[in-house]
C-alpha atoms as a PDB file:
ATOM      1  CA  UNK A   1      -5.338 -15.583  -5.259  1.00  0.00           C
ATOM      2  CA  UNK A   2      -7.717 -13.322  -6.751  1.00  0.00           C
ATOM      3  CA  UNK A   3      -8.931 -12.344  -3.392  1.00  0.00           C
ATOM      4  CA  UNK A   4      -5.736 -11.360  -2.011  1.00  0.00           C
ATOM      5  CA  UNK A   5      -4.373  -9.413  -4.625  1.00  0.00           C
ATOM      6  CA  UNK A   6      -7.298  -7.472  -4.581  1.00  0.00           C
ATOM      7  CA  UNK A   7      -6.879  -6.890  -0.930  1.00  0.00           C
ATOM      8  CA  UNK A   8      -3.286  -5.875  -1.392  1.00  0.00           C
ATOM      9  CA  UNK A   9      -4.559  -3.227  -3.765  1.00  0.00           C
ATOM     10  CA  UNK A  10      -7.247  -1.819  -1.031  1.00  0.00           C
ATOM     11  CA  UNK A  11      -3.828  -1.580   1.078  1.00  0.00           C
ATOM     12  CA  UNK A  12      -1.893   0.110  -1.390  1.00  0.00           C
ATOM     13  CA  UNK A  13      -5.200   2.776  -1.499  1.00  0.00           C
ATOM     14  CA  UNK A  14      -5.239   2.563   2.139  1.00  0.00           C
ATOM     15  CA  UNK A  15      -1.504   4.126   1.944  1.00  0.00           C
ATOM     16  CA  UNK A  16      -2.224   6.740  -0.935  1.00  0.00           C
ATOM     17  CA  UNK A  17      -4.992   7.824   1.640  1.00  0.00           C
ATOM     18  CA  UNK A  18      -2.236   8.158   4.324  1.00  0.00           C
ATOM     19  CA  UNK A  19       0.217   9.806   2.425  1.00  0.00           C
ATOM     20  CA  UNK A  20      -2.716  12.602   1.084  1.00  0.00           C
ATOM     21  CA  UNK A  21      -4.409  13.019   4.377  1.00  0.00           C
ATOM     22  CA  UNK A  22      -5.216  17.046   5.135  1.00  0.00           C
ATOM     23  CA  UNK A  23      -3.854  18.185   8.242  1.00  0.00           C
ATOM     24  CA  UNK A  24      -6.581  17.927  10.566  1.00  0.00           C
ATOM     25  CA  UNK A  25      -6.069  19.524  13.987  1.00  0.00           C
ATOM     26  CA  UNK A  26      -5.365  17.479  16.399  1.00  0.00           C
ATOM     27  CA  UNK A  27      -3.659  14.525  14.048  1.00  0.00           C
ATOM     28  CA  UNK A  28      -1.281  17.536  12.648  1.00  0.00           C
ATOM     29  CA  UNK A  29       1.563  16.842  14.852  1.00  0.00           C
ATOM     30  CA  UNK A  30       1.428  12.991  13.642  1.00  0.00           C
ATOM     31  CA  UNK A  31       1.479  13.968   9.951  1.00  0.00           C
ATOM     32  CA  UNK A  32       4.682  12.928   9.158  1.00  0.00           C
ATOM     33  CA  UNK A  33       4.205   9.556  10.719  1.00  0.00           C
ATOM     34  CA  UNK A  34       0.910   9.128   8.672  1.00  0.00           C
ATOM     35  CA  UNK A  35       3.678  10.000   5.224  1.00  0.00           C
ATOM     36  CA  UNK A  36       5.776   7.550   6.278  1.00  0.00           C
ATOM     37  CA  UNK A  37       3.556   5.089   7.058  1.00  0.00           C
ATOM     38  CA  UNK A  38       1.722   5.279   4.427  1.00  0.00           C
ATOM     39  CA  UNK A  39       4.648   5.335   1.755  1.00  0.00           C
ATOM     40  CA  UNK A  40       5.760   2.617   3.066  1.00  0.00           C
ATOM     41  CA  UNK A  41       2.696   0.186   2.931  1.00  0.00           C
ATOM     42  CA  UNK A  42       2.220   1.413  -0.927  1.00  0.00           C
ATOM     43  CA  UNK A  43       5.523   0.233  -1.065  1.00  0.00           C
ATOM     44  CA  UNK A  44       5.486  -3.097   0.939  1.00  0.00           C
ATOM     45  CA  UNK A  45       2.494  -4.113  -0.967  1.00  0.00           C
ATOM     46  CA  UNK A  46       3.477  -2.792  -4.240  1.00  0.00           C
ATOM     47  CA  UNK A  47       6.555  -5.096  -4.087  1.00  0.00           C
ATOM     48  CA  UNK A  48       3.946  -7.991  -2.683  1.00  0.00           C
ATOM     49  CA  UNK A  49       2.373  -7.421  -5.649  1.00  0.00           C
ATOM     50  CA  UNK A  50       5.010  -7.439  -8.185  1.00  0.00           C
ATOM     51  CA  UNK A  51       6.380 -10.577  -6.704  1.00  0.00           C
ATOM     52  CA  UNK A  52       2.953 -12.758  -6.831  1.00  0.00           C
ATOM     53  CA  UNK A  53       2.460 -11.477 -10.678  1.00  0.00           C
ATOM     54  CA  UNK A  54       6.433 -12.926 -11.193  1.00  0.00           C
ATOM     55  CA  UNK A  55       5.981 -16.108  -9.743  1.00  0.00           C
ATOM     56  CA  UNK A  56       2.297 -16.479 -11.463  1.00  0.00           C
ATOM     57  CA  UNK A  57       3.822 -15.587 -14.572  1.00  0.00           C
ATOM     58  CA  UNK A  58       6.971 -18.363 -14.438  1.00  0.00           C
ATOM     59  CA  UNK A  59       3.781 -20.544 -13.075  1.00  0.00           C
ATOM     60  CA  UNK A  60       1.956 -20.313 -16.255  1.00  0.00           C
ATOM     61  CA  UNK A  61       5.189 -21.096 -18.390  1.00  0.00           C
END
């Protein structure tokens, strides 16, 4: 479990990367896809997140 939440965070990194990329020449007509793309995996996986630290937390009770 350990494992995966860690890779969930390297995803929601991955998106913060997206989402902060310079505008680079000849990506700078995809730049908006790159924002949306990468807002949405830091929110996909944030929520991923969230929801395995809920159900470990009822888990444990």
């Amino acid at each position: 479990m350990d494992r995966l939440a860690n890779l969930f965070l390297a995803c929601i990194l991955a998106g913060f990367a997206l989402v902060h990329m310079p505008g680079i020449s000849f990506l700078a007509g995809l730049s908006s896809f790159f924002h949306i793309v990468g807002a949405l995996a830091i929110l996909v996986f944030s929520l991923v997140l969230l929801y395995l630290g809920v159900k470990a937390l009822f888990k444990e009770l």
